[in-house]
N, C-alpha and C. Protein backbone atom coordinates (compact mmCIF):
# COMPACT_ATOMS: atom_id res chain seq x y z
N UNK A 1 2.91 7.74 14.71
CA UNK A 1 1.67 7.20 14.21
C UNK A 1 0.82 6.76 15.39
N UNK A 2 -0.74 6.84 15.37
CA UNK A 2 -1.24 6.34 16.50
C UNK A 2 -1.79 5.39 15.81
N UNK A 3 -1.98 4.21 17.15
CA UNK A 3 -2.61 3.27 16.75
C UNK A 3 -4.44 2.81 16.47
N UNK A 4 -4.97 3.79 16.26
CA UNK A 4 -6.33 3.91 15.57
C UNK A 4 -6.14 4.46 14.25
N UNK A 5 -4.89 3.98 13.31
CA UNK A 5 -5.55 4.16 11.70
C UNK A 5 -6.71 3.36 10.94
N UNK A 6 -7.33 4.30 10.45
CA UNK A 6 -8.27 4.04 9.86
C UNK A 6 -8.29 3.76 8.31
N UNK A 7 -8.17 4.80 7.83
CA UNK A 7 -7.62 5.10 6.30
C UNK A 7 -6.45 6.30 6.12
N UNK A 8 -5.15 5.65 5.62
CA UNK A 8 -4.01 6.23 5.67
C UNK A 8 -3.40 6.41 4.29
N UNK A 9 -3.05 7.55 3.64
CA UNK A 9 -2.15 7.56 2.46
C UNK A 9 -1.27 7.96 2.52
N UNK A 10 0.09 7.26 2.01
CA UNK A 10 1.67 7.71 2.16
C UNK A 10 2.33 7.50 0.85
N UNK A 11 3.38 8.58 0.65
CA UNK A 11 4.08 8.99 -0.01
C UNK A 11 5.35 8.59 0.11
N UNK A 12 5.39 7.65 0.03
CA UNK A 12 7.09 7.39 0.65
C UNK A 12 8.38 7.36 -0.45
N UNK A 13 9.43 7.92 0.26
CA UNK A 13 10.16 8.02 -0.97
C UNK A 13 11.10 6.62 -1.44
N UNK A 14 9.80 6.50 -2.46
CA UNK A 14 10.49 5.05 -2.84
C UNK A 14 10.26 4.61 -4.13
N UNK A 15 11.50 4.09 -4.83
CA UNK A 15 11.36 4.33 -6.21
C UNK A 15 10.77 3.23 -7.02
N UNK A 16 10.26 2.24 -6.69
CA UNK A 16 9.13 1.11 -6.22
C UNK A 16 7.89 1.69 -6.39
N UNK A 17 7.16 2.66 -5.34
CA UNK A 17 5.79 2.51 -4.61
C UNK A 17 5.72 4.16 -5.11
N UNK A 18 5.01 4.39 -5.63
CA UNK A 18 4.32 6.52 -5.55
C UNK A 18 3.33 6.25 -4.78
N UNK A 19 2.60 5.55 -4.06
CA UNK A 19 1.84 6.04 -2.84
C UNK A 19 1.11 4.26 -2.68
N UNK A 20 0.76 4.31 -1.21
CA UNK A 20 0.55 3.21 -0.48
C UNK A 20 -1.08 3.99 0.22
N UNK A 21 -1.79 3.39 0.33
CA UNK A 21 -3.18 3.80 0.61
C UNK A 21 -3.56 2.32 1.66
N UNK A 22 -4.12 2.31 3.01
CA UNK A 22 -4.41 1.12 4.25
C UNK A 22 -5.63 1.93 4.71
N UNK A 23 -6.72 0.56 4.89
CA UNK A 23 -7.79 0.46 5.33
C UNK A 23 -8.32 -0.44 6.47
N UNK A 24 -8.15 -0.20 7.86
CA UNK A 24 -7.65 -0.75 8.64
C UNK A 24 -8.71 -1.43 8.92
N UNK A 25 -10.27 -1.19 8.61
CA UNK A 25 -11.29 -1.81 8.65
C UNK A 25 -11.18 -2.64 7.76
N UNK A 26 -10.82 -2.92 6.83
CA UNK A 26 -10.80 -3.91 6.01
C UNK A 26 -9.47 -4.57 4.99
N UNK A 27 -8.85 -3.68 5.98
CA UNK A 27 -7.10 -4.35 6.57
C UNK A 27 -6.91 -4.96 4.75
N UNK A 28 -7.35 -3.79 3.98
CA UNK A 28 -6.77 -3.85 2.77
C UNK A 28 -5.88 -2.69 2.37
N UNK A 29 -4.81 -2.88 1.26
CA UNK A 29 -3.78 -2.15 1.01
C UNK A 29 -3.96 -2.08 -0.47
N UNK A 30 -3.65 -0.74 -1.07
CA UNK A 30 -3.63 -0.52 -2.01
C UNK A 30 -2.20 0.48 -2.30
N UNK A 31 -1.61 -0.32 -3.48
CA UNK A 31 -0.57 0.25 -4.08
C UNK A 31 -0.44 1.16 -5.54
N UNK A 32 0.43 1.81 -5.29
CA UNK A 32 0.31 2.52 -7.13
C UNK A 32 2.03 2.44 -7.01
N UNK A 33 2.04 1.55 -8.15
CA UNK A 33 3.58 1.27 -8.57
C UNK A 33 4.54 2.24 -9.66
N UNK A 34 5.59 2.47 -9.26
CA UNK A 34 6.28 3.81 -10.29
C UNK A 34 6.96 2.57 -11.68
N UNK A 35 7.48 1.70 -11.21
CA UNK A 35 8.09 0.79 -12.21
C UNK A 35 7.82 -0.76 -12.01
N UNK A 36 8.15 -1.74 -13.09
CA UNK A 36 8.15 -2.86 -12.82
C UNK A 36 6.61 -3.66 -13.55
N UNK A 37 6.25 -4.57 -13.28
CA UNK A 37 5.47 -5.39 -14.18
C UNK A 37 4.41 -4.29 -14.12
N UNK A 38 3.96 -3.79 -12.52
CA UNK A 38 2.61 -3.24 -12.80
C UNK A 38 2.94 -1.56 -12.96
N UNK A 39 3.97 -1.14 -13.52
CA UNK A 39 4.06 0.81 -13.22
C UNK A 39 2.95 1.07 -13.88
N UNK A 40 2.35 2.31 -13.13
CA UNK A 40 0.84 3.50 -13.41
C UNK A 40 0.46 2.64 -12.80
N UNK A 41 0.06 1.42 -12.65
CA UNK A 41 -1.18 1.00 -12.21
C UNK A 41 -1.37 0.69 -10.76
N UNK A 42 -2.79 0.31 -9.84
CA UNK A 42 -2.57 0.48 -8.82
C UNK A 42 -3.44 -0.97 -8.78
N UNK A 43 -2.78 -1.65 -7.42
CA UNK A 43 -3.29 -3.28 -7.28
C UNK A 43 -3.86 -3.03 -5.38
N UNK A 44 -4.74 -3.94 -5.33
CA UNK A 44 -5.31 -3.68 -3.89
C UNK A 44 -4.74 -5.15 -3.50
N UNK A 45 -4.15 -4.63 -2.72
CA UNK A 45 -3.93 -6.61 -1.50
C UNK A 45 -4.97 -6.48 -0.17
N UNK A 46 -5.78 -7.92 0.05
CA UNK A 46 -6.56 -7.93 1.25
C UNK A 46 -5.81 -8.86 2.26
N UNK A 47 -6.43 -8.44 3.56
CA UNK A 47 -6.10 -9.13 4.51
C UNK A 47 -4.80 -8.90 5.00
N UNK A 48 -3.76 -7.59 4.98
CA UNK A 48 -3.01 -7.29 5.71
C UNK A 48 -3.07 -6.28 6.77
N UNK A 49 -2.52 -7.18 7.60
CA UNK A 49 -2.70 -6.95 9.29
C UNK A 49 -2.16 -5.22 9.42
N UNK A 50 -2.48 -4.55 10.05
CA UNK A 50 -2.14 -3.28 10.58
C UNK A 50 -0.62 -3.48 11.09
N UNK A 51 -0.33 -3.87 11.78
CA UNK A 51 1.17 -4.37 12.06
C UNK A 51 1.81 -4.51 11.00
N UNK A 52 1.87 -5.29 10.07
CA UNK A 52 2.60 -5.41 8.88
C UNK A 52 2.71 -4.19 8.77
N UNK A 53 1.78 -3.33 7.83
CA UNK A 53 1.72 -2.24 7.28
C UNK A 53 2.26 -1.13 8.32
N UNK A 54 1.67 -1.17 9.55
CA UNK A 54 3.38 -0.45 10.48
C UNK A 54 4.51 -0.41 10.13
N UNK A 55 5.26 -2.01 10.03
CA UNK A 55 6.20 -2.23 9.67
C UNK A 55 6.95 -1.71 8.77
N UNK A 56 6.19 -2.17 7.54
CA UNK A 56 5.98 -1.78 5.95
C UNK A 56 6.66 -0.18 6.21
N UNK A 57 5.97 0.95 7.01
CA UNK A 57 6.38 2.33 7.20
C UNK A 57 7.92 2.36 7.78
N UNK A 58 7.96 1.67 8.60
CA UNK A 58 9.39 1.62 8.92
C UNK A 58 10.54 1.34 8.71
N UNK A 59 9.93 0.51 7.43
CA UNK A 59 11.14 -0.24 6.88
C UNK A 59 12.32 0.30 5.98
N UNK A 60 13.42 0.12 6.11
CA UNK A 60 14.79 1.07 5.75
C UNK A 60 13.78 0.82 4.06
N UNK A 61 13.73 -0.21 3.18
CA UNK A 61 13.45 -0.17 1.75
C UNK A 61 11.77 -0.62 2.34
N UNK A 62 10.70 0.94 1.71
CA UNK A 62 9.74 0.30 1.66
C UNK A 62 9.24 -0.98 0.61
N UNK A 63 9.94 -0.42 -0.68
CA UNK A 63 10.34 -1.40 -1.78
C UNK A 63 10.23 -3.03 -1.76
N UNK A 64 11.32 -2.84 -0.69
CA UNK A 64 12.10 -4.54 -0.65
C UNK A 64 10.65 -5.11 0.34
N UNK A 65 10.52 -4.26 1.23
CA UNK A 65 9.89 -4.92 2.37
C UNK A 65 8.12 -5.30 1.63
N UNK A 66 7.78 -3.99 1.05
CA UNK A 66 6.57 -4.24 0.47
C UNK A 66 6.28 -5.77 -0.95
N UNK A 67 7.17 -5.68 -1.20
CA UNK A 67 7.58 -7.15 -1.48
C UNK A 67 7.29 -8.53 -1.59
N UNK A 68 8.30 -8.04 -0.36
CA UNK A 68 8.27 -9.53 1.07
C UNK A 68 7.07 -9.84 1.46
N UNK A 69 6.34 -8.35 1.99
CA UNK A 69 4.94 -8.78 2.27
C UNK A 69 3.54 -9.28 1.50
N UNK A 70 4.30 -8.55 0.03
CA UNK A 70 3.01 -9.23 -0.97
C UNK A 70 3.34 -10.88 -1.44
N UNK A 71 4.24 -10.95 -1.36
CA UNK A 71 4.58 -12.04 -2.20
C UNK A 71 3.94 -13.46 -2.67
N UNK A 72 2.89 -13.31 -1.29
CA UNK A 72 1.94 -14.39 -1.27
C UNK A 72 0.48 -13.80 -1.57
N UNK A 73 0.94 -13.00 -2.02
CA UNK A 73 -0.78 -12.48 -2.02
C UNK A 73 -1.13 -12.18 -3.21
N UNK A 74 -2.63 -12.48 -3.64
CA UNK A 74 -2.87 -12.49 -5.35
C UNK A 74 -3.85 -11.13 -5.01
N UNK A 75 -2.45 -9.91 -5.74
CA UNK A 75 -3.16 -8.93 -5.97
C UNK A 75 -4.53 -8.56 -6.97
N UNK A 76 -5.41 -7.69 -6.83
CA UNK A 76 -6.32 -7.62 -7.97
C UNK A 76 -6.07 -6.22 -8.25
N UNK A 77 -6.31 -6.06 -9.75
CA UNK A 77 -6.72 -3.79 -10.48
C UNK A 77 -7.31 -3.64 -9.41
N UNK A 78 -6.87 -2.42 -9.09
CA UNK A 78 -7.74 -1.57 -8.23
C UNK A 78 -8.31 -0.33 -8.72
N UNK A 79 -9.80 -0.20 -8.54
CA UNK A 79 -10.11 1.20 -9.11
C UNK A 79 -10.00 1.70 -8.11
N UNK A 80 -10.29 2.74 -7.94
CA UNK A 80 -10.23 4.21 -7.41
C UNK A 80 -10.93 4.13 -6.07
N UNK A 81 -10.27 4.32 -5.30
CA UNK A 81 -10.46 4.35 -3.75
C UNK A 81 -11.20 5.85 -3.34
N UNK A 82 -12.32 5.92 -2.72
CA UNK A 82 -12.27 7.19 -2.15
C UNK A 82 -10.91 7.98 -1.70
N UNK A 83 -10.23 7.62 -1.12
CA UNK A 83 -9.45 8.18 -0.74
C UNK A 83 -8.13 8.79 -2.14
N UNK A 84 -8.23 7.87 -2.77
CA UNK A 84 -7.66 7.93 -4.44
C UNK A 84 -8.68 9.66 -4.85
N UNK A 85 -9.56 9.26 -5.07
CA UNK A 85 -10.46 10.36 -5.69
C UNK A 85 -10.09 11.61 -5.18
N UNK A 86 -10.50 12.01 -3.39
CA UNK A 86 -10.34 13.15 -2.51
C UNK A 86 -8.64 13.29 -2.78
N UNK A 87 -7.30 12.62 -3.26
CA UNK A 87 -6.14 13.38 -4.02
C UNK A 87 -5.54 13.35 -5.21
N UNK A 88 -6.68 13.55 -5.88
CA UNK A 88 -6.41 13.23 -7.36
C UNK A 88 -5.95 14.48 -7.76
């Protein structure tokens, strides 16, 4: 990965998360959940650092770790991200 992401979407195989979407300008994250309170739907978290979300990629459970990292954070619905739209 280089370190000038901008806007990034990943697929990770995780039975948690069907895709993770980072906006490094505005160091917001958007999730689309496969199961659990929010499955289908997708929640945006603000204010996570690029580092985290490094992390977040590396982490043995993106699951567990993505988590850890929301846990304090009051997600909101997220509509549709450009980047949502261009892989629909």
């Amino acid at each position: 990965m280089t370190n000038n992401v901008l806007n990034l979407r990943v697929t990770p195989a995780s039975s948690l998360v069907e895709f993770l979407e980072y906006d490094q300008r505005t160091r917001e994250l958007l999730v689309k959940f496969k199961r659990g309170k929010y499955k289908g739907r997708k929640r945006r978290y603000a204010d996570i650092p690029k580092n985290a979300f490094m992390q977040l990629l590396d982490a043995e459970s993106i699951g567990k770790s993505l988590l850890r990292l929301i846990k304090d954070k009051k997600g909101v619905e997220a509509s549709p991200s450009i980047l949502t739209k261009l892989f629909a």
